[in-house]
Protein backbone atom coordinates (compact mmCIF):
# COMPACT_ATOMS: atom_id res chain seq x y z
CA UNK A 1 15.19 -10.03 -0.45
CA UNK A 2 13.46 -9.21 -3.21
CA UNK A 3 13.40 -5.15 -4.59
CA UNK A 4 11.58 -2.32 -2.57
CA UNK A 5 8.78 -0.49 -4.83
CA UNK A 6 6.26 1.85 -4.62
CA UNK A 7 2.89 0.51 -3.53
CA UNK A 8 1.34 2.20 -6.70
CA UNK A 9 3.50 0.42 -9.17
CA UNK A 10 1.89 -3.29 -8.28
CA UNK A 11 -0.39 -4.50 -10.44
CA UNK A 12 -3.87 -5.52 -9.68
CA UNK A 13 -4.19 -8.50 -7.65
CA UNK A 14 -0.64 -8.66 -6.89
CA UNK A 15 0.44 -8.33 -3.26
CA UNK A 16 3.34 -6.97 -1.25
CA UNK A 17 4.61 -6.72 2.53
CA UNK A 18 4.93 -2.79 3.80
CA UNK A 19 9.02 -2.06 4.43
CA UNK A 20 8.41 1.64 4.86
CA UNK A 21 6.62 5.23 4.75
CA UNK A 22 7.41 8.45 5.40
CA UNK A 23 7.41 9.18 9.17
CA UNK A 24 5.75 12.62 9.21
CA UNK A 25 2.12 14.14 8.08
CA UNK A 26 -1.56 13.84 9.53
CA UNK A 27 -2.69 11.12 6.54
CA UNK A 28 0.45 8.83 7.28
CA UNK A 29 -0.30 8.83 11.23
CA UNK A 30 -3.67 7.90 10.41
CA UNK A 31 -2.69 5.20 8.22
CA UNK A 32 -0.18 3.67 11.43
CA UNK A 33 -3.58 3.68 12.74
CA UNK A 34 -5.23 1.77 10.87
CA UNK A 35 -2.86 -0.99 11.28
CA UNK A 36 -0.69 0.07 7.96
CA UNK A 37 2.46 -1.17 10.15
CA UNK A 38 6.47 -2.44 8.74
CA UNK A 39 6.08 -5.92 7.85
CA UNK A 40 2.10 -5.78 7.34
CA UNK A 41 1.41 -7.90 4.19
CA UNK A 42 -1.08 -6.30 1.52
CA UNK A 43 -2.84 -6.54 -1.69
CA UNK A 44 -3.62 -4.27 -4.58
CA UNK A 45 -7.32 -4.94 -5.29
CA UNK A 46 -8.26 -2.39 -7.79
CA UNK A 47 -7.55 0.94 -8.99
CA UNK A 48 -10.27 3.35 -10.32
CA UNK A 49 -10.85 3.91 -13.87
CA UNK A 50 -8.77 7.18 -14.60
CA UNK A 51 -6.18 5.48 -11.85
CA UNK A 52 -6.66 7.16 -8.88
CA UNK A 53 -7.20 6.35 -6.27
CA UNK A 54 -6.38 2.40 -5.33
CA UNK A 55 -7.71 -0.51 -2.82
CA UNK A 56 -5.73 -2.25 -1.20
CA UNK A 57 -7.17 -5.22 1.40
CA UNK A 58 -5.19 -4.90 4.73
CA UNK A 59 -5.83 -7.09 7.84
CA UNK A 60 -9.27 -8.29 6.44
CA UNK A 61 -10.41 -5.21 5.42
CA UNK A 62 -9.92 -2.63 2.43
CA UNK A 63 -8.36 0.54 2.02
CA UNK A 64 -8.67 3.25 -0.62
CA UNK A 65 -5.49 5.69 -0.86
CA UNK A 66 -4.66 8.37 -3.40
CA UNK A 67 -1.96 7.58 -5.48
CA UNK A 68 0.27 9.92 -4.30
CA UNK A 69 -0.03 8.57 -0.59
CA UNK A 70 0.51 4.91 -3.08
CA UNK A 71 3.44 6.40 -4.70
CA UNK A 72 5.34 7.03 -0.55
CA UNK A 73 4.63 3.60 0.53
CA UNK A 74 7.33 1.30 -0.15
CA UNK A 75 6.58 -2.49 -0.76
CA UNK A 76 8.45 -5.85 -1.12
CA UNK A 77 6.61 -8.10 -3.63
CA UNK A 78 5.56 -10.87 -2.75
CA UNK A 79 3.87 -14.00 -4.10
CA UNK A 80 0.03 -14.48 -3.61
């Protein structure tokens, strides 16, 4: 198994499977939500200019999160 990072250290176009999250807050239960689940595979589309906030395509769709929601999320990289 290959190291845990945060979601806001992968570089563009790279991609990553969820391992974990914090547990607790209103913008983390929303995120469950919207299908942001353990094991969900992801990928890092773009960040914005000044580098905040990200995309990140989930499930066939895409997802913009502040870095510091980025920075909680842990990932396992993974090849595209």
């Amino acid at each position: 198994m290959a190291d845990v990072v945060p979601l806001s250290t992968l570089t563009v176009g790279a991609a990553g499977v969820l391992r974990d999250y914090p547990k607790a807050g209103a913008a983390f239960l929303r995120l469950r939500e919207m299908g942001l689940l353990p094991g969900t595979r992801l990928k890092l589309v773009r960040t914005a200019p000044l580098g905040d906030p990200l995309e990140v395509e989930v499930r066939g769709y895409r997802l913009t999160l502040r870095r510091s929601e980025a920075d909680q999320i842990r990932v396992e990289p993974v090849s595209s």
